[in-house]
Protein backbone atom coordinates (compact mmCIF):
# COMPACT_ATOMS: atom_id res chain seq x y z
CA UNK A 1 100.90 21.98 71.50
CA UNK A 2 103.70 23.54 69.44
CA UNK A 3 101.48 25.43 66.32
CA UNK A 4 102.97 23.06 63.59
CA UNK A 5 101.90 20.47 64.88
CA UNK A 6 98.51 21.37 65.03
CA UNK A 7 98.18 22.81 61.91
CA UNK A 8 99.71 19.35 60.75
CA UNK A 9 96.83 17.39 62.64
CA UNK A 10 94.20 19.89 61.16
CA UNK A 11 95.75 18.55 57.98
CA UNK A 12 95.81 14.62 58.74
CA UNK A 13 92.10 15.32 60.38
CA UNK A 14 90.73 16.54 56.78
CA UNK A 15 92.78 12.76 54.84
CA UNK A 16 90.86 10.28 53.92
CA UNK A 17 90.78 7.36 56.47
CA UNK A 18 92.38 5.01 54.25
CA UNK A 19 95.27 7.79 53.51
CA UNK A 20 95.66 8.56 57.69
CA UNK A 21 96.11 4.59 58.12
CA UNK A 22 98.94 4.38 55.39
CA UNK A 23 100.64 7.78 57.36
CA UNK A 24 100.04 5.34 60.94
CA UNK A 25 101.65 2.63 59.34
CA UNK A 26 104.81 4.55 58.17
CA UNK A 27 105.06 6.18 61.46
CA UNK A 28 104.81 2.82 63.43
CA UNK A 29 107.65 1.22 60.89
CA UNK A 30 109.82 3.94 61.42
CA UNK A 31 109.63 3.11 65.63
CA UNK A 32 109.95 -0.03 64.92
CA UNK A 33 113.42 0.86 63.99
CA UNK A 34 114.22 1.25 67.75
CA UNK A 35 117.39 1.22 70.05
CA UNK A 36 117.81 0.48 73.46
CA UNK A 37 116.76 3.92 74.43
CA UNK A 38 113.40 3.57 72.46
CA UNK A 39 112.96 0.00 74.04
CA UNK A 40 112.69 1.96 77.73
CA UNK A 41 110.07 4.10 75.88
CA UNK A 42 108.17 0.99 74.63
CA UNK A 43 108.10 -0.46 78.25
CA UNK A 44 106.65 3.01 79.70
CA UNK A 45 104.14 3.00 76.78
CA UNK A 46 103.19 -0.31 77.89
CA UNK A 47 102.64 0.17 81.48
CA UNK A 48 100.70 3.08 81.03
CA UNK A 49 98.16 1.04 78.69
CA UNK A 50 97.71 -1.75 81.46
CA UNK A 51 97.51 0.62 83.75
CA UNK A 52 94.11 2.39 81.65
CA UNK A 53 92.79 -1.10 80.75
CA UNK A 54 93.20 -2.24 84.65
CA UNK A 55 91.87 1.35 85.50
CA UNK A 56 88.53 0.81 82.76
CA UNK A 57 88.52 -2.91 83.65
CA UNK A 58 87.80 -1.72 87.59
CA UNK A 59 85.65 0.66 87.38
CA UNK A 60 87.94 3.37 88.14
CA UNK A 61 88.48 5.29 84.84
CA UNK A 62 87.07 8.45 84.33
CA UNK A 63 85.93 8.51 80.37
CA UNK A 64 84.13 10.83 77.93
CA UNK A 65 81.28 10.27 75.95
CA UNK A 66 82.28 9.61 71.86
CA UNK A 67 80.50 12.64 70.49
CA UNK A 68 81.64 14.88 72.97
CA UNK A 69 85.03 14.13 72.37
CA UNK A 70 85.16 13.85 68.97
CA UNK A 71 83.74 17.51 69.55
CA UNK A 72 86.37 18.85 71.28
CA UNK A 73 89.02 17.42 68.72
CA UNK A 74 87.05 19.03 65.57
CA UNK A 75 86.70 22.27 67.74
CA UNK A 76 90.30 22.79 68.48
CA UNK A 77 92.18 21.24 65.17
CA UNK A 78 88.90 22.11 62.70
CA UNK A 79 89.15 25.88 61.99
């Protein structure tokens, strides 16, 4: 990941909940500004989540336990 960017998400990481929900909502208003182009992204978006809830609803997905992740986000964006 380019360094920015994770020095951003150390930064969103450390907001508030209620302040990293109002940042998700501007983000998702801005794609809902979308073109044609963006539309092809939405429909690849969208096949790749049926294709993890098929894979969790079938007993095929390979998951993590909570904590541990959670872990390995703090470790590598928490300094």
């Amino acid at each position: 990941m380019h360094q920015n960017i994770e020095n951003l998400t150390t930064e969103l990481i450390r907001l508030p909940k209620r302040d990293r929900l109002e940042i998700v909502r501007f983000l998702l208003f801005l794609d809902n500004r979308s073109s044609d182009h963006d539309n092809d992204i939405d429909s690849a978006w969208e096949k790749e989540i049926s294709d993890r809830v098929r894979a969790v609803d079938e007993g095929t997905a390979i998951g993590i336990d909570y904590d541990r992740a959670m872990q390995k986000i703090e470790k590598r964006f928490i300094q």
